[in-house]
Protein backbone atom coordinates (compact mmCIF):
# COMPACT_ATOMS: atom_id res chain seq x y z
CA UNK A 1 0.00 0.00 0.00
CA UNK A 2 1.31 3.31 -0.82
CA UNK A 3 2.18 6.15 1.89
CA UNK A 4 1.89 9.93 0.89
CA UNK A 5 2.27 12.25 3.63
CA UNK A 6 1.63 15.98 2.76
CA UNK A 7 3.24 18.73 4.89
CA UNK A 8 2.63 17.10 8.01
CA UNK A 9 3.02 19.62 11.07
CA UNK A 10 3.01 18.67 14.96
CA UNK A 11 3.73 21.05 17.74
CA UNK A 12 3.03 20.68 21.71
CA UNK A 13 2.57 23.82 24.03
CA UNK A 14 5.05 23.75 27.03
CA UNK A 15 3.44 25.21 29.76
CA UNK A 16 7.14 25.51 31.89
CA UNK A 17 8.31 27.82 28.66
CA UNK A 18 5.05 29.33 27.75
CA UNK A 19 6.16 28.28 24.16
CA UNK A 20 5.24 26.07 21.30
CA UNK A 21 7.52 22.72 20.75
CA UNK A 22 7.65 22.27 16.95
CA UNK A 23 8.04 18.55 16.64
CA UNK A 24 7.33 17.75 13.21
CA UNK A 25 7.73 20.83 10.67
CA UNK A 26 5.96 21.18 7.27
CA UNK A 27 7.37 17.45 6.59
CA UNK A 28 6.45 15.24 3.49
CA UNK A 29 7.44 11.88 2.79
CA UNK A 30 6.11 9.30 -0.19
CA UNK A 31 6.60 5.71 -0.11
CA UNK A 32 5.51 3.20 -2.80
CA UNK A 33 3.91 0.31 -2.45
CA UNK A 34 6.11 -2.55 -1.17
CA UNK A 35 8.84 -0.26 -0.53
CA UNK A 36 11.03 -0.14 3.18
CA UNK A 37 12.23 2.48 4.93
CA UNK A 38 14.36 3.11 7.89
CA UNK A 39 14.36 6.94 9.82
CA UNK A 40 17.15 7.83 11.66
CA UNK A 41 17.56 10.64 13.45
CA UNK A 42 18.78 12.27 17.28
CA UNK A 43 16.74 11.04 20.45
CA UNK A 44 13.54 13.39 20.59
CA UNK A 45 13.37 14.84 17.64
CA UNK A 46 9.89 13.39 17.00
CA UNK A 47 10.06 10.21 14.75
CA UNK A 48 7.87 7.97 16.83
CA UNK A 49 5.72 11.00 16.74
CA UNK A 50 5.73 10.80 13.31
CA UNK A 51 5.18 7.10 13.02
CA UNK A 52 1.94 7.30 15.72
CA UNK A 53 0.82 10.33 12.66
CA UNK A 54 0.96 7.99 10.20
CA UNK A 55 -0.93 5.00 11.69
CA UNK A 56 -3.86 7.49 13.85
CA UNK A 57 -2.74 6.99 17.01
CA UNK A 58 -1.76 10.92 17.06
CA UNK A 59 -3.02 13.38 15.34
CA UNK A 60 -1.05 16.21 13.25
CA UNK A 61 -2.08 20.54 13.22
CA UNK A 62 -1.82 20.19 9.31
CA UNK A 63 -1.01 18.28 6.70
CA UNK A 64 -2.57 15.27 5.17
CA UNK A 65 -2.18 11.47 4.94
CA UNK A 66 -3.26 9.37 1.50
CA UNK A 67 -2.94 5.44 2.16
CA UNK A 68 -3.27 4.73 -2.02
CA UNK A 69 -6.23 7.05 -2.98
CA UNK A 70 -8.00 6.93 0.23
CA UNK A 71 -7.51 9.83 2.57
CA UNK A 72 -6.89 8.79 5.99
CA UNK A 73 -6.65 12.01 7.49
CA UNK A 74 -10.25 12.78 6.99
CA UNK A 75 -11.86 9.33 8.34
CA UNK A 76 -13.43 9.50 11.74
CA UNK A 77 -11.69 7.98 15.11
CA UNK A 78 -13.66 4.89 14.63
CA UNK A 79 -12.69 5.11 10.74
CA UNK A 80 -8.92 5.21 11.42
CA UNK A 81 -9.27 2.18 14.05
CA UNK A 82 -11.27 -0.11 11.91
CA UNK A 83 -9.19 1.05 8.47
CA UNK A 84 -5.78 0.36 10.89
CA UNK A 85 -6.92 -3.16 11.85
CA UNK A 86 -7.16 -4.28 8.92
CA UNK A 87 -4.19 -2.61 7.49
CA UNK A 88 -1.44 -1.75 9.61
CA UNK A 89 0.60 -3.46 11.58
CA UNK A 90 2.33 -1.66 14.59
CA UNK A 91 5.62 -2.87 16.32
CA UNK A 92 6.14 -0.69 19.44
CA UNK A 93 9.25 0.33 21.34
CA UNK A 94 7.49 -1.29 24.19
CA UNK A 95 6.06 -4.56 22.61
CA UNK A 96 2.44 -3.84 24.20
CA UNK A 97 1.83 -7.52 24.77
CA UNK A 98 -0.72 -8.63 26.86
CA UNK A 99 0.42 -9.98 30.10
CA UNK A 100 -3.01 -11.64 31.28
CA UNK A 101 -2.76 -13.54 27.88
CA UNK A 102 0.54 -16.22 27.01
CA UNK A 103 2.12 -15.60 24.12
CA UNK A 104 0.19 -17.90 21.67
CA UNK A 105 -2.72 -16.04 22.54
CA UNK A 106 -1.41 -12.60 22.33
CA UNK A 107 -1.16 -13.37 18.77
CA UNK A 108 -4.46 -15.45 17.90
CA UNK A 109 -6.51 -12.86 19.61
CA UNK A 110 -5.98 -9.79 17.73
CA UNK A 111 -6.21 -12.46 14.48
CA UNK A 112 -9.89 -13.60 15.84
CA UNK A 113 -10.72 -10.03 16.32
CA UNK A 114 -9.88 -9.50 12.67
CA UNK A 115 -11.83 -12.76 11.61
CA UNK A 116 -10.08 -15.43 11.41
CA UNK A 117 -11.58 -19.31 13.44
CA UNK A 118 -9.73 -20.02 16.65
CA UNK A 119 -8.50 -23.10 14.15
CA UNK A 120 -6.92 -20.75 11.53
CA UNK A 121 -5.89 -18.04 14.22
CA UNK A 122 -3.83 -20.56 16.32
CA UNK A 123 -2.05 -22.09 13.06
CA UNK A 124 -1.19 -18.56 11.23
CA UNK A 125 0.17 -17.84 15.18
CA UNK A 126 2.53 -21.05 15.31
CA UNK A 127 3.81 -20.44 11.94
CA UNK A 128 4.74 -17.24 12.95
CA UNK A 129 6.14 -18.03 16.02
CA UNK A 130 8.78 -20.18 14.73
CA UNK A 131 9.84 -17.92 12.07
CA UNK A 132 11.03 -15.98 15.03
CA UNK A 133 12.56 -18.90 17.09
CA UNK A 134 9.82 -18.67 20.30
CA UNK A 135 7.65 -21.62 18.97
CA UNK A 136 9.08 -23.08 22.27
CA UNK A 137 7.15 -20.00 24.08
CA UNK A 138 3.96 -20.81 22.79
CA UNK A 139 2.52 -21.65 26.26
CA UNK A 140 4.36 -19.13 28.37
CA UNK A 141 3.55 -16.34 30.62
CA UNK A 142 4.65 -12.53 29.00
CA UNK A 143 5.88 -11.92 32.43
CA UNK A 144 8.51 -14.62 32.21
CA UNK A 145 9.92 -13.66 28.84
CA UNK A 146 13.07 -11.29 28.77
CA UNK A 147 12.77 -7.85 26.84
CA UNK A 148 14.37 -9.90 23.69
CA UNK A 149 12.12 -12.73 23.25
CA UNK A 150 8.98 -10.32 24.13
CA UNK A 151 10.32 -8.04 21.60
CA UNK A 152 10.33 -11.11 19.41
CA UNK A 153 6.90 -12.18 20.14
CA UNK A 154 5.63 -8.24 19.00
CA UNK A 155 7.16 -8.71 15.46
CA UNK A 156 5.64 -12.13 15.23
CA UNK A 157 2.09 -10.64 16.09
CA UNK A 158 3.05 -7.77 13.46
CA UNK A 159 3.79 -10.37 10.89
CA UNK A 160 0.76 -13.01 11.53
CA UNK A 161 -1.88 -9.92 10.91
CA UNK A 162 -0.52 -9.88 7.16
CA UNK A 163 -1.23 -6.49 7.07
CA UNK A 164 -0.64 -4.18 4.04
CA UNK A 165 1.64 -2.18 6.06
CA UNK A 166 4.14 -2.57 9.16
CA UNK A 167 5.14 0.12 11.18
CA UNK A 168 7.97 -0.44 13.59
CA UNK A 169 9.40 1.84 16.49
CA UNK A 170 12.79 0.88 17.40
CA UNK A 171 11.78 -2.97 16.72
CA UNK A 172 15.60 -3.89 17.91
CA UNK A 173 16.03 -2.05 20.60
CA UNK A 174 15.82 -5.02 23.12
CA UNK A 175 18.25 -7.20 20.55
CA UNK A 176 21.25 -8.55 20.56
CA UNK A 177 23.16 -7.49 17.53
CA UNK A 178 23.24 -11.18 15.80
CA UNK A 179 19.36 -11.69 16.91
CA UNK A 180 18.27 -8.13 15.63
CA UNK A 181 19.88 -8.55 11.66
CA UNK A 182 18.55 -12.29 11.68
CA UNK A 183 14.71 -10.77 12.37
CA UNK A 184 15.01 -7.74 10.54
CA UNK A 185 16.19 -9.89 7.71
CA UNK A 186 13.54 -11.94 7.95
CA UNK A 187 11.00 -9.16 8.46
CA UNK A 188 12.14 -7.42 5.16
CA UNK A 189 12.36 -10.45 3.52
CA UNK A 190 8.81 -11.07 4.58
CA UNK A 191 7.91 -7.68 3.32
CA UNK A 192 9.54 -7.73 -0.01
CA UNK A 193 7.76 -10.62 -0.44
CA UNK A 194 4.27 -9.82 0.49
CA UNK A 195 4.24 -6.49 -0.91
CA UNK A 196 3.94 -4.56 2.45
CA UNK A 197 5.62 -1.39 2.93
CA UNK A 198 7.64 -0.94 5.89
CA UNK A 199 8.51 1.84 7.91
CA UNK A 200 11.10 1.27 10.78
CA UNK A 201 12.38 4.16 13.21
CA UNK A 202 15.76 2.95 14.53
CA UNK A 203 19.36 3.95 15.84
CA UNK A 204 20.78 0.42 15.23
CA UNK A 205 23.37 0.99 12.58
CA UNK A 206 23.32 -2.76 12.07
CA UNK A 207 19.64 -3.19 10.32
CA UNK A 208 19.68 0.04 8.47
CA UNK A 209 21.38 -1.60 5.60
CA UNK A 210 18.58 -4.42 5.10
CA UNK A 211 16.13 -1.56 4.46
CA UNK A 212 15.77 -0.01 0.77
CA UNK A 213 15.45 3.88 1.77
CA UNK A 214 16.91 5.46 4.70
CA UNK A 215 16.11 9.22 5.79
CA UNK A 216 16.85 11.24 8.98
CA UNK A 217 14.80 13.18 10.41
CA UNK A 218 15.94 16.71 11.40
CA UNK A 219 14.54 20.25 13.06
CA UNK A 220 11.30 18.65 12.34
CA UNK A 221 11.99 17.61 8.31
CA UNK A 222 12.34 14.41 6.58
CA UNK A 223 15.79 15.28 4.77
């Protein structure tokens, strides 16, 4: 699915300065269908901000989002959460796994929801489990799993869903250097594959390589 953001603007007021924090500044950024990209860029300069833009879970001051022909920008709340489960894919910083849930059914859930059987959900979970080596963690508690594995589990969720587009923040963070290019290989590979367009922010020199584009972000703009 293709990406077009227009001139995409974000600011916060900061009450201790009395000022406006420009996060995001008159950006654009266009990304074809099937395509990857890694963004780069200094610690808070606003590129998971931009990611949460691009999938609804923030909201820009201006600017415009076009997922192929549809814009995105002008669906309602409810729009943007129904259009985003069926499309997106979101890989978070934080893995967001559920912890009254094991990890089997942190991934057939959200696969049910989107309307799959509890047959089909459970074997598109396994599958996707062991392409990410916890097939062995099927069963287990989230609270027992280390910040790796989770982190492993949240990309196998991301990849099960099949969505049209993945959107990672800082999917490595919680990787050793060996484990993060043998998943981001396999998550590009995936990609390339399927046609889904990818969008990774990341610091880790060590994946940015496996991705086709790469582009900082700087003062606000995609450069």
């Amino acid at each position: 699915m293709k990406i077009n953001c227009k001139n995409i603007s974000k600011s916060y007021f900061n009450y201790n300065s009395n000022s406006k924090n420009i996060v995001i500044n008159d950006t654009s950024l266009l990304l074809e269908s099937g395509d990857s990209l890694a963004i780069t860029g200094p610690s808070g300069v606003g590129k998971s901000t931009l990611l949460n833009i691009i999938s609804g879970l923030d909201y820009q001051d201006n600017g415009e989002i076009f997922f192929d022909n549809l814009c995105f920008s002008n669906l309602s709340a409810y729009e943007k959460t129904k259009f985003r489960l069926e499309n997106i894919s979101l890989v978070f910083q934080s893995h967001n796994l559920l912890k009254d849930f094991n990890v089997c059914e942190n991934i057939l859930l959200p696969l049910m929801y989107k309307g799959l059987s509890k047959k089909q959900a459970k074997k598109t979970a396994l599958e996707s489990l062991e392409r990410v080596n916890m097939i062995n963690h099927e069963s287990s508690s989230i609270s027992t799993l280390s910040g790796g594995e989770a982190q492993r589990v949240g990309i196998a969720r991301a990849i099960a869903m099949k969505s049209k587009i993945i959107l990672a923040d800082e999917p490595t963070g919680n990787l050793d250097t060996e484990s993060s290019i043998s998943i981001m290989s396999y998550l590009t590979k995936v990609c390339s594959e399927k046609n889904i367009t990818l969008i990774v922010v990341s610091h880790d020199n060590n994946i940015l390589g496996l991705l086709k584009n790469i582009k900082k972000l700087i003062d606000g703009k995609i450069i």
